[in-house]
Protein backbone atom coordinates (compact mmCIF):
# COMPACT_ATOMS: atom_id res chain seq x y z
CA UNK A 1 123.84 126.28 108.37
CA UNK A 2 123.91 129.62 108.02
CA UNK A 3 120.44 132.09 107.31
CA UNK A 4 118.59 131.70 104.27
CA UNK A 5 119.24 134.95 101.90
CA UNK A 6 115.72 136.02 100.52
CA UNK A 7 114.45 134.77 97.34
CA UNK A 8 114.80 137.94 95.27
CA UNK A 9 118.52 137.48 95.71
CA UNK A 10 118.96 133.79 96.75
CA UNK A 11 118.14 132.42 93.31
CA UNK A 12 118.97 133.29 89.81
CA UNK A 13 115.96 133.18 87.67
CA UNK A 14 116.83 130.96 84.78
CA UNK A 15 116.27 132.44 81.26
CA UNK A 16 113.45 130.42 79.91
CA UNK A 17 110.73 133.51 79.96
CA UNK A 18 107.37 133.80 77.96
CA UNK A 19 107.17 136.24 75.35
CA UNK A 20 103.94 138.55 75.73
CA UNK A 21 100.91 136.39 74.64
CA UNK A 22 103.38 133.00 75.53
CA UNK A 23 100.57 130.67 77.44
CA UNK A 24 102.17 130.72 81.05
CA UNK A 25 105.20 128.18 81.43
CA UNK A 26 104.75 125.43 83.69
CA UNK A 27 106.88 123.57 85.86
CA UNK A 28 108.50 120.38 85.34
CA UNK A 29 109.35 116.92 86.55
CA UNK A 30 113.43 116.60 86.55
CA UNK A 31 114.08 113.27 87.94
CA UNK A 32 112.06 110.39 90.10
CA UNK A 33 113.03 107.61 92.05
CA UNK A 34 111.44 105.04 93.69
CA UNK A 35 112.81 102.55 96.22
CA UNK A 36 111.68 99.09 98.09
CA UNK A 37 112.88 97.05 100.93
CA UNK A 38 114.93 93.70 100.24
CA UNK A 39 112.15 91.37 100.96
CA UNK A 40 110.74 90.49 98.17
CA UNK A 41 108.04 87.16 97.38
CA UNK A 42 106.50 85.83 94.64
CA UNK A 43 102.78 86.20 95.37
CA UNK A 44 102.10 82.26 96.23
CA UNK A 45 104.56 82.58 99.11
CA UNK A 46 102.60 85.20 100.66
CA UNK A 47 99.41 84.01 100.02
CA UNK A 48 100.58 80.81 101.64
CA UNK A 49 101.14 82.64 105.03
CA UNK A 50 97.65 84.35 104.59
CA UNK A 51 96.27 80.78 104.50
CA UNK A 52 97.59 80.06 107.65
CA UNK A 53 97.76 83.24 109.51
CA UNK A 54 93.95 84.81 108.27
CA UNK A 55 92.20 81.40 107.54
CA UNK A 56 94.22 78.93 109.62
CA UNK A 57 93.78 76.51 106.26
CA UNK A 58 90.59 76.31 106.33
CA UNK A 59 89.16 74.36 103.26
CA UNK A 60 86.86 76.83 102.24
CA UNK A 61 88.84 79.66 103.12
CA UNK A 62 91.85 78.06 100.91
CA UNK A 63 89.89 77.58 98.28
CA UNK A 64 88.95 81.07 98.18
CA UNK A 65 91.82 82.59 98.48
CA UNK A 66 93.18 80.85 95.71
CA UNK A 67 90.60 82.38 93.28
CA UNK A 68 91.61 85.67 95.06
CA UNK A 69 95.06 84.96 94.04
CA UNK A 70 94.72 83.77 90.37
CA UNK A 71 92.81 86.91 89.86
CA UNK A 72 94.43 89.40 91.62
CA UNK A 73 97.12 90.14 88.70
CA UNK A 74 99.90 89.88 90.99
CA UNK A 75 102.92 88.11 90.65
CA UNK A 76 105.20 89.67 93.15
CA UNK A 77 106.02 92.03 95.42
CA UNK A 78 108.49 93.96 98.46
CA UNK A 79 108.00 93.35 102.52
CA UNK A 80 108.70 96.02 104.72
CA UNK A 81 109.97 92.81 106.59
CA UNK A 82 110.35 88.82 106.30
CA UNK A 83 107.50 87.40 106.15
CA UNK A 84 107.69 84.98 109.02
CA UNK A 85 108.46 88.54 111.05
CA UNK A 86 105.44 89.95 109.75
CA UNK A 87 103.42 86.91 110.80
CA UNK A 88 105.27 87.72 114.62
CA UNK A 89 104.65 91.35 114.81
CA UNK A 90 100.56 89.94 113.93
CA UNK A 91 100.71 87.81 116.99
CA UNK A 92 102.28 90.36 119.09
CA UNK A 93 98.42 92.64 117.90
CA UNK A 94 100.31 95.42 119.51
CA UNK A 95 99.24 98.72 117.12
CA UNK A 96 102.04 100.61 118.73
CA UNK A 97 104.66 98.53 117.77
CA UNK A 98 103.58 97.90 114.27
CA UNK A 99 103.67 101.51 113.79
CA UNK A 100 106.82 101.83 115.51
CA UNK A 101 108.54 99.09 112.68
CA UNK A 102 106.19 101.12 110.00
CA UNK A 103 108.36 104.59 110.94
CA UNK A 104 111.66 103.34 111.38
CA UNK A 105 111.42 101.72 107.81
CA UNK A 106 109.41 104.75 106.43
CA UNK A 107 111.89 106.61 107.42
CA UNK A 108 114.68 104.31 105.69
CA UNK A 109 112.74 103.94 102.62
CA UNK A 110 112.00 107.76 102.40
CA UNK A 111 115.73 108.58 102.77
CA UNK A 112 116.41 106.56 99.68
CA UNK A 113 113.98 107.75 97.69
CA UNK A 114 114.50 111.32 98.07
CA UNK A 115 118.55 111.00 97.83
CA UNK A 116 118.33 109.63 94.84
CA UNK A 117 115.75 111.75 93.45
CA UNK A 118 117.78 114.48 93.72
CA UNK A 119 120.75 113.06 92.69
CA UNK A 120 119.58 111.82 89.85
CA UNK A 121 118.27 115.65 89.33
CA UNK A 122 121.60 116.96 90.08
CA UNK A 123 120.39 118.96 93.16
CA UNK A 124 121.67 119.67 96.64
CA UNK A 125 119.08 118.82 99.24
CA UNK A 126 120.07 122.49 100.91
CA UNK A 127 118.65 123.65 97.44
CA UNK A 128 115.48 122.43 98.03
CA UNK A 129 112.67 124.93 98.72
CA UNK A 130 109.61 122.65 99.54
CA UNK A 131 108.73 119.36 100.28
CA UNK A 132 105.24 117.38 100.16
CA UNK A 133 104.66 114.12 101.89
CA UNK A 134 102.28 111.66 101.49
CA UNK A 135 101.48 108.07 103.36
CA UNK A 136 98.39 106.10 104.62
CA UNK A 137 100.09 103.09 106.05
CA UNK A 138 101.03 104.63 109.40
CA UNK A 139 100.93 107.92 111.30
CA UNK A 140 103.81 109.85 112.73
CA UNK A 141 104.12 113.49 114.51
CA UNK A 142 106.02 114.88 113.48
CA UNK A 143 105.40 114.09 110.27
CA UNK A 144 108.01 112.17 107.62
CA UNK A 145 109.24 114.88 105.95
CA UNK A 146 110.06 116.69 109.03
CA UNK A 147 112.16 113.81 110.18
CA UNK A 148 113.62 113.67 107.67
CA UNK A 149 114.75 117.26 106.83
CA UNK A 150 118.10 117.08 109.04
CA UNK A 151 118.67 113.81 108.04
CA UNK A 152 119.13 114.60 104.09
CA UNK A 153 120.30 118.20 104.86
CA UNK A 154 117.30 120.40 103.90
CA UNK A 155 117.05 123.69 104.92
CA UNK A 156 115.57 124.90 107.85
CA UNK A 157 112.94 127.07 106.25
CA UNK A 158 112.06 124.26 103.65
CA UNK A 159 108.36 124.75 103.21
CA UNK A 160 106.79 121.46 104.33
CA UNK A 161 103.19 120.14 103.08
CA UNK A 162 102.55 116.62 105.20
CA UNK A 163 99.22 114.67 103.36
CA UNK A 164 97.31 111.82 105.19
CA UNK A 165 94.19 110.02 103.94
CA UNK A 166 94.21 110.82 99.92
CA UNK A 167 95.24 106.60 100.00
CA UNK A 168 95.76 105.73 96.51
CA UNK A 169 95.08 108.47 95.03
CA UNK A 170 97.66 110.23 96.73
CA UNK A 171 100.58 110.30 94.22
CA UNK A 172 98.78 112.31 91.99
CA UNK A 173 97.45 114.31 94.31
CA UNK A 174 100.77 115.52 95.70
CA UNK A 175 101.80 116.12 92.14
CA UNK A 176 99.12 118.70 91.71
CA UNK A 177 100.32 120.39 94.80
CA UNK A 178 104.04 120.31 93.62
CA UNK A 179 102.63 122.05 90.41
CA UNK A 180 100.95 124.75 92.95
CA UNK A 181 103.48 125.67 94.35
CA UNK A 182 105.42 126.20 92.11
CA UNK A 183 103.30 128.32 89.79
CA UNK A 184 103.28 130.51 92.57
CA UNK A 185 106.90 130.68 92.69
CA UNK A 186 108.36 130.02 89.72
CA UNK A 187 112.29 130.12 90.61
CA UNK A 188 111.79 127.34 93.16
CA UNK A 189 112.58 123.62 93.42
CA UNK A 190 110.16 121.57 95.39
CA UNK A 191 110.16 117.76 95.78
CA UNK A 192 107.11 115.07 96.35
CA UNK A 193 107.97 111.18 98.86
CA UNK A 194 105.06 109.15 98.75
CA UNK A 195 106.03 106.15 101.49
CA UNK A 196 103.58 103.26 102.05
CA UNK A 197 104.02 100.36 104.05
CA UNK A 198 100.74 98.66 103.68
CA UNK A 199 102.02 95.16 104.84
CA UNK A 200 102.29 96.84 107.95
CA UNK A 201 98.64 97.75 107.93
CA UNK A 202 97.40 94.38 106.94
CA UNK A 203 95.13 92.76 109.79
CA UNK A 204 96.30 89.09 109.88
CA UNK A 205 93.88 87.69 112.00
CA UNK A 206 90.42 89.52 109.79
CA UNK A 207 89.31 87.12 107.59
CA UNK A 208 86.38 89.29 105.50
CA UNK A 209 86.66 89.43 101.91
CA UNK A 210 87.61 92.95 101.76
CA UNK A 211 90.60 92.50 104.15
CA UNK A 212 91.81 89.10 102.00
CA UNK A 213 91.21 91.01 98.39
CA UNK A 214 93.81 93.36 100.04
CA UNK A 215 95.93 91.11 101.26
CA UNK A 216 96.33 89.97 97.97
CA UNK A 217 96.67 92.98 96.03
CA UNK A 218 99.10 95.78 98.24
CA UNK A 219 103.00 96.29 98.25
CA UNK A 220 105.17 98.32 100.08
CA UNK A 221 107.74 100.73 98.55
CA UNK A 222 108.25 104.66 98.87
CA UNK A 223 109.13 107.59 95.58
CA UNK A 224 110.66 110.77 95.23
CA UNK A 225 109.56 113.02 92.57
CA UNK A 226 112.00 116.75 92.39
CA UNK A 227 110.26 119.14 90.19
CA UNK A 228 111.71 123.05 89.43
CA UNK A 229 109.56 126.19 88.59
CA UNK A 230 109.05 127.57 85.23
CA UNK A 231 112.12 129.84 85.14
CA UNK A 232 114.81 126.84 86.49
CA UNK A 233 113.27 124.04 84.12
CA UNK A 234 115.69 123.24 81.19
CA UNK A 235 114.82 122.31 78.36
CA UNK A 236 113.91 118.35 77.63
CA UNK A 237 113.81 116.68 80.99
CA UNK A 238 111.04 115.61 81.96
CA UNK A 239 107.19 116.27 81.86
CA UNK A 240 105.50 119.62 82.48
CA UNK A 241 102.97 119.82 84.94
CA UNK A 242 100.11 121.73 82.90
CA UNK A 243 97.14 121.16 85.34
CA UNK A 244 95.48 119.45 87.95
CA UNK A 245 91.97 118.73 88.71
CA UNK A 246 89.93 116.72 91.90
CA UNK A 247 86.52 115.13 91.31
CA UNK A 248 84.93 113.55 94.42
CA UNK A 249 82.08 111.53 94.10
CA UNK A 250 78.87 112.70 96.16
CA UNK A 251 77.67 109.85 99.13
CA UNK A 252 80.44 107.46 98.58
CA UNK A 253 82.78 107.99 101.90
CA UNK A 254 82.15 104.24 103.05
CA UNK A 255 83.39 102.66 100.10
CA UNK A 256 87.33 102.91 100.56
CA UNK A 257 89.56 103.62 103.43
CA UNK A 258 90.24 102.70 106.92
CA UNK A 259 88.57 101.93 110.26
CA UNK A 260 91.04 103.42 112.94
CA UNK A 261 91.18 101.96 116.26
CA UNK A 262 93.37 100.27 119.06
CA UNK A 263 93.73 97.48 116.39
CA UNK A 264 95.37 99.89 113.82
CA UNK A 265 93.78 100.27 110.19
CA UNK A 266 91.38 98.04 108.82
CA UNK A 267 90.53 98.19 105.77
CA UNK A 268 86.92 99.53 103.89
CA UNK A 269 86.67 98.11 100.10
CA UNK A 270 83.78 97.97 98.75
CA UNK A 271 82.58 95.89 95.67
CA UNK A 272 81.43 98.98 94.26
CA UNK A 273 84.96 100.50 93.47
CA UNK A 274 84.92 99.48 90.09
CA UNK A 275 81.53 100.04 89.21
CA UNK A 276 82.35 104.21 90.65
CA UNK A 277 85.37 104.20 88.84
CA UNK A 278 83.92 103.17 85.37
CA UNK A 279 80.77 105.77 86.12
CA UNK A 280 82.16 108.53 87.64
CA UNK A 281 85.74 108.93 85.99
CA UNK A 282 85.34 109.75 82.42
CA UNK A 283 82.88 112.54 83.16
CA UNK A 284 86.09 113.76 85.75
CA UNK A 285 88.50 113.07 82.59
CA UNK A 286 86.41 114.34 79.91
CA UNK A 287 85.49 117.48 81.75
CA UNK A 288 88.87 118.38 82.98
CA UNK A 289 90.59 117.90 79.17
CA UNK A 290 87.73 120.18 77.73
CA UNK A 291 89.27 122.93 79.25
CA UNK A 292 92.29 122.87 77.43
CA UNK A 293 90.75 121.66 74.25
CA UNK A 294 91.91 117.95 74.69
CA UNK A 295 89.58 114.71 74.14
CA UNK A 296 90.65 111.05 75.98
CA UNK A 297 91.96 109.83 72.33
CA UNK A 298 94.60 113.06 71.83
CA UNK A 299 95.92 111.55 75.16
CA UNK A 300 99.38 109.81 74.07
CA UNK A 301 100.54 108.47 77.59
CA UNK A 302 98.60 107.29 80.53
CA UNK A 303 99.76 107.42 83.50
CA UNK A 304 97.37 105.51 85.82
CA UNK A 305 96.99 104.12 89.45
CA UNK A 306 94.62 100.65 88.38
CA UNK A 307 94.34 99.68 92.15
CA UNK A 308 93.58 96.21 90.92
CA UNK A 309 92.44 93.59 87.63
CA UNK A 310 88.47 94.79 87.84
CA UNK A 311 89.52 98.57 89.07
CA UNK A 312 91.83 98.58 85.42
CA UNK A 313 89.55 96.97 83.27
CA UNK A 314 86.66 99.58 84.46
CA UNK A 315 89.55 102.08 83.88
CA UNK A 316 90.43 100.61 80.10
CA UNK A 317 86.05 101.23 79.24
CA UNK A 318 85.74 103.81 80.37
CA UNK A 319 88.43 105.78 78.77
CA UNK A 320 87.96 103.10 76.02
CA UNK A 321 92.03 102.99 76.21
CA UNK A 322 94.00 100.20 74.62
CA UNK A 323 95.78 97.18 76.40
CA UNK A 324 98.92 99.38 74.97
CA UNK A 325 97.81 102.40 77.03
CA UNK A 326 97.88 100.76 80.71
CA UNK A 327 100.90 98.04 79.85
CA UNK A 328 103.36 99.87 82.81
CA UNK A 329 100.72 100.15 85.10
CA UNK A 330 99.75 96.57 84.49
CA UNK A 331 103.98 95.12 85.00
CA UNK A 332 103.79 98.09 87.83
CA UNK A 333 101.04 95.97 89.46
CA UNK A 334 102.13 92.44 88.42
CA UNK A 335 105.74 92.95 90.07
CA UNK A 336 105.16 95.57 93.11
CA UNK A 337 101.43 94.73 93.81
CA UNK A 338 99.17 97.54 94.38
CA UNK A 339 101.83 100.51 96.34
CA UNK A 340 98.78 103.02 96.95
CA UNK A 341 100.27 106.73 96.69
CA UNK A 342 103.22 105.65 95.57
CA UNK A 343 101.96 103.21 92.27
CA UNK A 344 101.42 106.34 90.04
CA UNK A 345 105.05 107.44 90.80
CA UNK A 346 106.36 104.32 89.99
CA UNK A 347 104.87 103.99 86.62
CA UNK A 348 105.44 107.84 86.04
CA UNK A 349 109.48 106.57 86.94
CA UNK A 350 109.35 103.29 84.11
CA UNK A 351 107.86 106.48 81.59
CA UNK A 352 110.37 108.62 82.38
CA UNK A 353 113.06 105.91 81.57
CA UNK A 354 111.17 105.74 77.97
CA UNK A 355 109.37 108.81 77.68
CA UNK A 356 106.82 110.27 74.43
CA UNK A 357 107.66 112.20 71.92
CA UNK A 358 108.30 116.30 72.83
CA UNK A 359 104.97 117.36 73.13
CA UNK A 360 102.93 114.91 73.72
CA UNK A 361 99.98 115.37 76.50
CA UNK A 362 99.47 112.78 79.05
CA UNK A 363 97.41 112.18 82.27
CA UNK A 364 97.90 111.13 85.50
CA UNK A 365 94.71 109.47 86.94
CA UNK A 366 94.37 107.88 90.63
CA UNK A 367 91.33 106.84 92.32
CA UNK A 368 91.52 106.93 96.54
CA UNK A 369 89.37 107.21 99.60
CA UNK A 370 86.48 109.86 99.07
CA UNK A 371 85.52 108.01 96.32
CA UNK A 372 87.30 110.91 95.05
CA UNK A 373 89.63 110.97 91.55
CA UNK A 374 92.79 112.96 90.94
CA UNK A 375 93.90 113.95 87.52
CA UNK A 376 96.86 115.97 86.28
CA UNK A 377 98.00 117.01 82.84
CA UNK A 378 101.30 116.52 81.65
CA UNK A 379 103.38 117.76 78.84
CA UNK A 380 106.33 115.61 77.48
C-alpha cells in the first residue's frame, strides 16, 4: 500500500456545509451490522448443562435455577461454541486456553461484523480513517482492532482507539467516541466493533447466585457500526450523533464487573443494579436532555441496553417509558440474551431496519461497570 496523501488533499469535503448561524452539523451513522456464531440454543438447553455442570443437579440448586430461568426473559441465544465443548474447555479450568478459543473467534466474529458494516455502507476498508474497539469477555495485546487491520485491509495509519472494562455499557460508549472524533474531523469516516464472548467468561464450576443470574442472562455476538463526518454524511441514512454524555455513580465500583485472576473473570452483580439504575439514571437522562431543550417524553425512539427483566422494568419507571418504547430491546434480549457492549448495537441495527420519522430525537442509554451510565443523542 502505498503512503497515505494528507488529509487536506486526500479527501474531498462533501458539500453539506452550515450556513452562518447553522447549529454545527453532526456526524452520522451509515450502516451497522451485527453478527453471531452458528451455535445457537433455546435457553432450557443451556440451562440444562448449567444444572449439571454449576450445580451437579442438585435439588435445590435445580429448583433454583429454574426460577432463574422463567424469569430471566430469555428465550434463546448464540455459543461461541457447542455446548458440550464449552462444558470441556470448563473441565480443562485452563484460563489460557479459554482465552485463546475467546480470540480466535473474536477475531472471526469481528471480521464479519466490520465487512459487512462497511459494505453495507458502501465503503472500502482502505477508506477508513479510525477505528474503536470494544470487548470485556477476553483480553488480547495487541488489541482486536489491530489484528484485525491487515486482515480487512485498513490502512496503516488508521487511527485506532482499543476500550476494555466499560462492560455493558460499552456500545454506547464507543458511539460517543465515534461522534468525537469525528467532530474534530469532519471529512473522516471512522467505524465502532463491539465483540463479546461472554460464554467464554462464564465460570462453570461457581455456583453463587450472581454467577447463575449470569449464566442465565449473557450471549455472545460481535457489531460494526461505520459512521462519516459532517461534510461526507448524505442526506437520509441513518441517525446523527448530536451528543454524548457519562454519569458515574459515586461509591458503587463493587456492584458490577469482574474479579480477574488465574481462574479468568468472575463475575460481580450485585442485587442493587436495578435499584441504581432506577435512582441514578433519570437524573443522568433528564440532565443531559436539558441542555438541548429536550424532556424524556419528546424522546421518540429508545435505544436501550436493559441488561436484564428487573434492570428494564427499573429502566421503563424511571423514564416512565411505555412497553412500546423498549419492545426491540426486549426481542433483542429474548432471542440473543444479554450481548453486553454489543446489545445497544444490535437494537440500534433492528431500528435502523425501521427507523423514525426525519427528525425525530432518540437516546441511546447503557448501564456498565462503574456503576456508571452512558447516554447519546441521536437525530433520525
Amino acid at each position: 500500500m502505498g503512503a497515505r496523501m494528507p488529509h487536506s488533499t486526500a479527501h474531498t469535503a462533501h458539500p453539506h456545509r452550515p450556513a452562518p448561524g447553522d447549529p454545527p452539523p453532526a456526524p452520522r451513522v451509515t450502516a451497522v451490522r451485527t453478527a453471531f456464531p452458528p451455535y445457537h440454543y433455546p435457553q432450557h438447553e443451556i440451562m440444562s448443562a448449567l444444572a449439571r455442570t454449576t450445580l451437579m443437579n442438585s435439588a435445590t440448586g435445580v429448583l433454583m435455577l429454574r426460577k432463574i430461568e422463567a424469569n430471566a426473559g430469555v428465550a434463546s441465544r448464540h455459543l461461541a461454541l457447542p455446548l458440550d465443548k464449552l462444558v470441556e474447555l470448563a473441565d480443562l479450568d485452563d484460563f489460557t486456553r479459554t482465552n485463546q478459543v475467546w480470540l480466535e473467534t473474536a477475531l472471526d466474529l469481528g471480521e464479519e461484523a466490520l465487512t459487512g458494516a462497511l459494505d453495507a455502507a458502501g465503503v472500502r476498508p482502505d477508506e477508513v480513517d479510525a477505528i474503536i474497539s470494544t470487548t470485556v469477555t477476553g483480553l488480547a495485546v495487541p488489541s482486536l482492532e489491530a489484528r484485525l487491520a491487515q486482515r480487512v485491509g485498513l490502512r496503516p495509519d488508521v487511527r485506532r482507539v482499543p476500550l476494555f472494562g466499560n462492560g455493558c455499557a460499552g456500545g454506547a460508549a464507543g458511539l460517543a467516541l465515534l461522534r468525537d472524533h469525528l467532530c474534530a474531523h469532519p471529512d473522516r469516516i471512522a467505524v465502532l466493533l463491539a465483540v463479546e464472548l461472554c460464554s467464554l467468561a462464564y465460570q462453570q464450576k461457581d455456583g453463587s447466585m450472581a454467577n447463575i443470574v449470569a449464566g442465565s442472562l449473557f450471549g455472545d455476538g460481535a457489531a460494526a457500526v461505520v459512521a462519516v463526518g459532517a461534510h461526507r454524511a448524505e442526506p437520509g441514512r441513518g441517525p446523527h450523533l448530536v451528543d454524548s454524555a457519562s454519569w458515574l455513580v459515586p461509591d458503587s465500583e463493587d456492584a458490577l464487573g469482574w474479579e480477574i485472576g488465574s481462574y479468568g473473570f468472575r463475575i460481580r452483580l450485585a442485587a442493587e443494579v436495578p435499584a441504581l439504575t432506577e435512582e441514578h439514571l433519570p437524573h443522568a437522562v433528564r440532565s443531559f436532555l436539558a441542555g438541548h431543550s429536550l424532556t424524556p417524553d419528546r424522546i421518540g425512539n429508545w435505544i436501550i441496553h436493559g441488561g436484564g427483566p428487573k434492570v428494564l422494568g427499573a429502566v421503563e419507571r424511571a423514564l416512565d417509558l411505555t412497553p412500546g418504547a423498549t419492545a426491540l430491546t426486549r426481542r433483542s434480549l429474548s432471542g440473543r440474551g444479554n450481548l453486553s457492549s454489543v446489545s445497544v448495537l444490535d437494537v440500534l441495527d433492528a431500528t435502523m431496519g425501521d427507523p423514525p420519522p426525519a427528525g425525530t430525537p432518540g437516546v441511546v442509554a447503557a448501564m456498565g461497570p462503574g456503576f456508571a451510565v452512558e447516554l447519546v443523542l441521536l437525530r433520525w
